[in-house]
Protein backbone atom coordinates (compact mmCIF):
# COMPACT_ATOMS: atom_id res chain seq x y z
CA UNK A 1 64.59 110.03 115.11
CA UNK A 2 62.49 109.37 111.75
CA UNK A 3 63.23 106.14 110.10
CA UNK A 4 62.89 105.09 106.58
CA UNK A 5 63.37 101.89 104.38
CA UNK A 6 64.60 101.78 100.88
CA UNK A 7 64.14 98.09 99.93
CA UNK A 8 64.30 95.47 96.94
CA UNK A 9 66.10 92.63 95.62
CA UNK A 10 70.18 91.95 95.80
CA UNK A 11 71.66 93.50 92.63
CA UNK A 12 68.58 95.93 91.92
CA UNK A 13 70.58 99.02 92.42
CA UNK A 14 69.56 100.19 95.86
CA UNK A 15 72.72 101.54 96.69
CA UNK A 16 73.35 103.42 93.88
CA UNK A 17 69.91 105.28 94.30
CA UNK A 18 70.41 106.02 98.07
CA UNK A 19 71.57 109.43 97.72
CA UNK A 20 69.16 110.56 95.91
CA UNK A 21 65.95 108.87 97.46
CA UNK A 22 67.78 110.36 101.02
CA UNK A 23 67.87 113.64 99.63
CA UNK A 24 63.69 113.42 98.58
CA UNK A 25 63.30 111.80 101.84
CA UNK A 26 65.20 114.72 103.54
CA UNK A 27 67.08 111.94 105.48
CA UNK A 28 70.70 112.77 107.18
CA UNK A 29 72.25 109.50 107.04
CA UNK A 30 71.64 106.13 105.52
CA UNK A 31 72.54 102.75 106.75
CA UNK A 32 73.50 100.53 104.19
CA UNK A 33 75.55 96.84 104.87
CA UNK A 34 76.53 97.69 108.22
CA UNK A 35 78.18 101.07 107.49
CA UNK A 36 76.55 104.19 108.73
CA UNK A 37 77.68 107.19 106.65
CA UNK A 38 76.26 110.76 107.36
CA UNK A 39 77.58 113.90 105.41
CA UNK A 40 79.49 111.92 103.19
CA UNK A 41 81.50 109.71 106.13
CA UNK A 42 81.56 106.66 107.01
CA UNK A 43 80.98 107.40 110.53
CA UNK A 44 80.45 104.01 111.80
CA UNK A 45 80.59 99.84 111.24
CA UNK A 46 81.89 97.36 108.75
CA UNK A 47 80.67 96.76 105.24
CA UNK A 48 78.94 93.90 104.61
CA UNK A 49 81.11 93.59 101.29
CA UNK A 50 84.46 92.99 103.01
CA UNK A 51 83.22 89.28 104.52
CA UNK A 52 84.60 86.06 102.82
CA UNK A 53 81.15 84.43 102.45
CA UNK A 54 77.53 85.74 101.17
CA UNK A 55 76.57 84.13 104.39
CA UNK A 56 78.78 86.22 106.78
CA UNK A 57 78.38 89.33 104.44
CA UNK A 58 73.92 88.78 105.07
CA UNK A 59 74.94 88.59 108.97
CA UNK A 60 77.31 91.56 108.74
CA UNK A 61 74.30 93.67 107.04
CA UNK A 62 71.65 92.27 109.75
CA UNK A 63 74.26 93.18 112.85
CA UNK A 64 74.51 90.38 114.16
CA UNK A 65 77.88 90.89 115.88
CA UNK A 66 77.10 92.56 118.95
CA UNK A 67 80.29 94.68 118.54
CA UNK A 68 79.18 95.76 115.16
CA UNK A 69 75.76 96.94 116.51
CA UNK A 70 77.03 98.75 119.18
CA UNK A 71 79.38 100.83 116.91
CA UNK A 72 76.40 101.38 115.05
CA UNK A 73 73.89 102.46 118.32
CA UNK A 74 76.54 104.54 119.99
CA UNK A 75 77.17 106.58 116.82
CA UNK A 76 73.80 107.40 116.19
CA UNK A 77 73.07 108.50 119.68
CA UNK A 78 76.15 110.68 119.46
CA UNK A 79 75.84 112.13 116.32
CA UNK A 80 71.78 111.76 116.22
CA UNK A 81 70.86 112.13 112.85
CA UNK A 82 66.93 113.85 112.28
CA UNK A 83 65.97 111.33 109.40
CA UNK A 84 67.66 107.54 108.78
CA UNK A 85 67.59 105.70 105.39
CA UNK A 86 67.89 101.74 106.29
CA UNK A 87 68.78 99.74 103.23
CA UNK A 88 67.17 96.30 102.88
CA UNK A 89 66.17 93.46 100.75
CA UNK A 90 63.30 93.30 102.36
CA UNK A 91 60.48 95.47 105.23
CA UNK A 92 61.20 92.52 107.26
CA UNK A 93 64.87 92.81 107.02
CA UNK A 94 64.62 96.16 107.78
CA UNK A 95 62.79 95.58 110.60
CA UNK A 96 65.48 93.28 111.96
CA UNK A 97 67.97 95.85 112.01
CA UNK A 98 65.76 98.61 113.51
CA UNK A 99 64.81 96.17 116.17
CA UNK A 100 68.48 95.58 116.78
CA UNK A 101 69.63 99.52 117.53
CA UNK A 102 66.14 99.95 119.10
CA UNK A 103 64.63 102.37 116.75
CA UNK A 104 61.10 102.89 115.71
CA UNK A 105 60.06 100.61 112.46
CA UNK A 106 60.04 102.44 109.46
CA UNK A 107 57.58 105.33 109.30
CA UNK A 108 57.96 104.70 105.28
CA UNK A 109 59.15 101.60 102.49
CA UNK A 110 60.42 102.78 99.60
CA UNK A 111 60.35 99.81 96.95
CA UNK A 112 63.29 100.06 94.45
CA UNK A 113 60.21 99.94 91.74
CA UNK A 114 59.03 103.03 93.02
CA UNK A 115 62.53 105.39 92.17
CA UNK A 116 64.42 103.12 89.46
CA UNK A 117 62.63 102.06 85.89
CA UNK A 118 62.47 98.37 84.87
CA UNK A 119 65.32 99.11 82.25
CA UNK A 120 67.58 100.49 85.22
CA UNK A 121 66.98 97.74 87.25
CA UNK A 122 67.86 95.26 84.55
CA UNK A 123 70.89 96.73 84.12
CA UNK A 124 72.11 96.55 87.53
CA UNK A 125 71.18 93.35 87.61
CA UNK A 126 73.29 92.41 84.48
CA UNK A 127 75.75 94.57 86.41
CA UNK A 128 75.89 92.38 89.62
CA UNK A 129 75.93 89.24 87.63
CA UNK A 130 78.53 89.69 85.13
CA UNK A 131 80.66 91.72 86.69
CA UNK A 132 80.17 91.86 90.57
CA UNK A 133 80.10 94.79 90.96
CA UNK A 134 78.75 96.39 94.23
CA UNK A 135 77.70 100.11 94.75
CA UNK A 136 78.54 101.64 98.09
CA UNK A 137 76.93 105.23 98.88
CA UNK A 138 80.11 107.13 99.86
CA UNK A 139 83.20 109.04 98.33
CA UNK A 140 85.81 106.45 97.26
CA UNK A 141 88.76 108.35 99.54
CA UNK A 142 86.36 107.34 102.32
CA UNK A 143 86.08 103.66 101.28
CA UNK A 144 89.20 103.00 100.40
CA UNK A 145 90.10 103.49 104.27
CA UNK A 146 88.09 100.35 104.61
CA UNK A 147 88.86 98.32 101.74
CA UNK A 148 92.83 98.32 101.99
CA UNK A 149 93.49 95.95 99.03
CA UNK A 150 90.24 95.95 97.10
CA UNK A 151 90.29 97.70 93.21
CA UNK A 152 87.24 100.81 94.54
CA UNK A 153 86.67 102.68 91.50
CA UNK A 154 84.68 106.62 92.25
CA UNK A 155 81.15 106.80 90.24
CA UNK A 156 80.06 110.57 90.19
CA UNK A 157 76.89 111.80 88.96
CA UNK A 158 74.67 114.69 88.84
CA UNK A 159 71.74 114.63 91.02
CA UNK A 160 68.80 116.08 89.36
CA UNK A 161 67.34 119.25 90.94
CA UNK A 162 63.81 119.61 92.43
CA UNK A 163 62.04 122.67 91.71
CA UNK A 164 62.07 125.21 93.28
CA UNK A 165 64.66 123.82 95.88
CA UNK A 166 68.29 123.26 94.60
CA UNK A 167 70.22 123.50 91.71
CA UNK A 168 71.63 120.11 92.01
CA UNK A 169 74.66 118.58 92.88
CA UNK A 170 77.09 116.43 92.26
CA UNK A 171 77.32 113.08 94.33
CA UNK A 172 80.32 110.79 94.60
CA UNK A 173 79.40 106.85 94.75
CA UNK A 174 82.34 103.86 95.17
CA UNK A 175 82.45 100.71 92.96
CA UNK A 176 83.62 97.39 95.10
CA UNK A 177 84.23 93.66 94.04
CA UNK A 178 83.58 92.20 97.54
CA UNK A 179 85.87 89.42 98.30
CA UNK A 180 82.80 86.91 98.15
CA UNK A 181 82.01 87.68 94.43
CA UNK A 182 82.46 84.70 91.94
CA UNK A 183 84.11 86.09 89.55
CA UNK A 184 87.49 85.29 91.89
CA UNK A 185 89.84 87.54 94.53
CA UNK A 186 92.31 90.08 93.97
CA UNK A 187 95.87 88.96 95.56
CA UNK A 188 99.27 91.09 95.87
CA UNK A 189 101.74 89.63 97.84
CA UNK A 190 104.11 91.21 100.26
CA UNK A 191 107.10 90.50 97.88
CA UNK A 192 105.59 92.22 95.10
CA UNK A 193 104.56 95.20 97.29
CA UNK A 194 108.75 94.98 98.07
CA UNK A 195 109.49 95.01 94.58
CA UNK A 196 107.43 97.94 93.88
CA UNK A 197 108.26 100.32 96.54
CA UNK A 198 112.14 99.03 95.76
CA UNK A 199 111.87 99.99 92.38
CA UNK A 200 110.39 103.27 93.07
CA UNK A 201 112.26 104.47 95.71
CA UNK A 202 115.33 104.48 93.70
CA UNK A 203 116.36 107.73 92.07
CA UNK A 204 119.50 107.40 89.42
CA UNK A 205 122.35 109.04 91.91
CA UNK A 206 120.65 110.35 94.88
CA UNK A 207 119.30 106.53 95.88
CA UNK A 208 121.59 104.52 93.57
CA UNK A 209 120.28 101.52 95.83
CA UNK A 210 117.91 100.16 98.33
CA UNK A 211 119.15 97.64 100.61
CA UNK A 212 116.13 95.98 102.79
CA UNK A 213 112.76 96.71 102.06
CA UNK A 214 109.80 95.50 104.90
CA UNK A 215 105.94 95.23 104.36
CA UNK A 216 103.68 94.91 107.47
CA UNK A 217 100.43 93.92 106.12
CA UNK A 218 97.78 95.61 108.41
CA UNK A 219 93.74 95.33 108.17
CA UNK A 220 93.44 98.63 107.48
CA UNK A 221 96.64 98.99 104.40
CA UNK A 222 100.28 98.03 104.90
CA UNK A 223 103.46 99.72 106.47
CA UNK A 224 106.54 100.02 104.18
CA UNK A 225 110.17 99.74 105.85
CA UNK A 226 113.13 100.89 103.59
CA UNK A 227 116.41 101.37 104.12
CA UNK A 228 118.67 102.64 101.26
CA UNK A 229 122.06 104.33 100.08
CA UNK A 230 122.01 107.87 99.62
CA UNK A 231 124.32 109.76 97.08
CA UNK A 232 127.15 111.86 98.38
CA UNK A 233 126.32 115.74 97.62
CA UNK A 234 122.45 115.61 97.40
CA UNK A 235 119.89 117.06 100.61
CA UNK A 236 119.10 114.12 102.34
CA UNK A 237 115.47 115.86 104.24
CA UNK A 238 114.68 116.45 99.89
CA UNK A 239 115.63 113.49 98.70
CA UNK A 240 113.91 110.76 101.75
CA UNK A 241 110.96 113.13 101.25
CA UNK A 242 110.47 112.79 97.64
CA UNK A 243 111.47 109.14 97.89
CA UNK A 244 108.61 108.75 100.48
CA UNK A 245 105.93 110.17 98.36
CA UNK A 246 107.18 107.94 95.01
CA UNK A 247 106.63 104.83 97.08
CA UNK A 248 103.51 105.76 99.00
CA UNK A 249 101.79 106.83 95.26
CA UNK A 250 102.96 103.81 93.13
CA UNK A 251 102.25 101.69 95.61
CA UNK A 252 98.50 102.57 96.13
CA UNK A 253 98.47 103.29 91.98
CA UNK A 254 99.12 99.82 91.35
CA UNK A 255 98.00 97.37 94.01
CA UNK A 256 94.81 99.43 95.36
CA UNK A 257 96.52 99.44 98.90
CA UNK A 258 96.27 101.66 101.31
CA UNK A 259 99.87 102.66 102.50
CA UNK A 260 99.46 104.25 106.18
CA UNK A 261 103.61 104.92 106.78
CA UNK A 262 106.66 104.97 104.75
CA UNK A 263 110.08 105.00 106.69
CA UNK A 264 113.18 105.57 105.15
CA UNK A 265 116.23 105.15 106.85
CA UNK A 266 119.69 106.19 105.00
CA UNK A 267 122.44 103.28 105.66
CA UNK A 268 125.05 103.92 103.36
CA UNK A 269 126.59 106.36 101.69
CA UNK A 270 127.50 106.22 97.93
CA UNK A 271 130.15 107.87 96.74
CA UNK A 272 129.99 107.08 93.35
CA UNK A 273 132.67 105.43 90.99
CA UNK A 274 134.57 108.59 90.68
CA UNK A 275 134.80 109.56 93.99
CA UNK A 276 135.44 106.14 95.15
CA UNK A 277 138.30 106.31 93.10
C-alpha cells in the first residue's frame, strides 16, 4: 500500500480539498479524523468531530484508543486500498498515525499551500472561526449515520476535469458543528422529540389521538414508541404505515436525528361522536 499526506494548519480547508487532491493523487481512500472512507463510505472509525473536548477530538484523530486503531488496521487489511490519503496538521502527525496502523511513512506531503490559494485559505479560516464549521469528505446520508443529533448540511461541487482523463464529476462533501465548537451545542430533548412525533402522527379521523409516546435515545439516533387510537372504517396496515413515515420524516426534518424504528401499536378504537351515539 502507497501512502500519502495532505497536511496544514486546523481550519485551512484540508478536508474540503481531499477529494480532489485524492483523485490527482490517484488514491482509493483517505483517512481523515479517525474515519476511513473509501468509495464514498465511511468504512471504518469515529470522527474526531463527535468528542466533547479539542483535546479528546486531537487524540481521536491520532488513534490513540486502541479500539479505534484496530477498526481502522483491520479495515484496511480487509478492504486494502492501492493508494491512502492521511490527513494531518502536520508530516509529524502524520507520521504518528502511520506508525500506529504500521504503514510505510508517506511516500509524498502535500502542503495545503500547494492545492488551495491564499484567498481560499483565508476564507476557511474565517469559516472555522466564525462559524465552526467543519468539512468532512463524505456524502451527508453517510455522516449523518454517525452524527445522530448534529445539524450536517451536504456541500456538492464540481470537480474540475484533467485533460485528457475525465469529464469531471460531481463530489458530495458534509458540513458539521462538532460538539467542541465555541460557538455552543445543539440540544433536543426527549419530550420535545414526544411532542413532535405526537403531533405528527395524528391524522384528523383515522388517528384522532395518540395516547403514549416513548423515545429511546441511542448513540447512533433514537427509537420512537407510539401507541394511538385508530378511526373506525379506515385500513389500519395504510394508515400505521403512513403514520410511520410522517413521524420518522418530521422528526429527522426538524431535530437532525436519526430515527432507526418507529412502532405503532393501535390501542383504541374511535368511533367517532356519531357513531358513539
Amino acid at each position: 500500500m502507497e501512502v500519502y499526506a495532505l497536511v496544514g494548519a486546523s481550519g485551512t480547508g484540508k478536508s474540503h480539498r481531499a477529494s480532489l487532491v485524492a483523485r490527482d493523487l490517484a488514491a482509493d481512500a483517505v483517512l481523515d479524523d479517525g474515519l476511513l472512507i473509501m468509495g464514498g463510505r465511511i468504512v471504518a472509525g469515529r470522527s474526531s468531530k463527535r468528542e466533547e473536548t479539542r483535546v479528546a477530538a486531537v487524540r481521536r484523530a491520532l488513534l490513540v484508543e486502541p479500539a479505534h486503531a484496530a477498526e481502522i488496521d483491520e479495515a484496511l487489511k480487509r478492504l486494502p486500498p492501492r493508494r491512502l490519503l492521511i490527513i494531518g496538521t502536520s508530516p509529524r502527525m502524520v507520521d504518528r498515525i502511520a506508525r500506529r496502523l504500521e504503514l510505510p511513512l508517506p511516500a509524498r506531503y502535500v502542503a495545503i499551500e500547494d492545492v488551495a490559494s491564499p484567498t481560499d485559505i483565508r476564507k476557511a479560516r474565517r469559516v472555522r472561526r466564525d462559524l465552526g464549521r467543519h468539512v468532512i469528505p463524505a456524502p451527508t446520508l453517510e455522516v449523518k449515520r454517525s452524527f445522530s443529533g448534529y445539524l450536517v448540511d451536504p456541500l456538492r461541487f464540481l470537480m474540475r476535469p484533467r485533460r485528457g482523463v475525465d469529464a469531471g464529476e460531481f463530489v458530495e462533501k458534509s458540513v458539521v458543528r462538532p460538539t467542541f465548537s465555541s460557538l455552543g451545542r445543539f440540544v433536543v430533548k426527549d419530550t420535545v422529540v414526544a411532542a413532535i412525533a405526537a403531533r405528527s402522527a395524528r391524522s384528523g379521523e383515522a388517528i384522532p389521538r395518540v395516547l403514549r409516546v416513548e423515545v429511546d435515545p441511542q448513540p447512533e439516533g433514537v427509537a420512537i414508541q407510539l401507541e394511538v387510537a385508530v378511526g373506525f372504517g379506515y385500513d389500519l396496515a395504510e394508515v400505521m404505515v403512513a403514520a410511520q413515515r410522517r413521524v420518522k420524516d418530521m422528526v429527522e426534518h426538524m431535530t437532525a436525528l436519526n430515527v432507526l424504528k418507529v412502532n405503532i401499536t393501535a390501542r383504541a378504537l374511535f368511533l367517532g361522536q356519531s357513531s358513539a351515539n
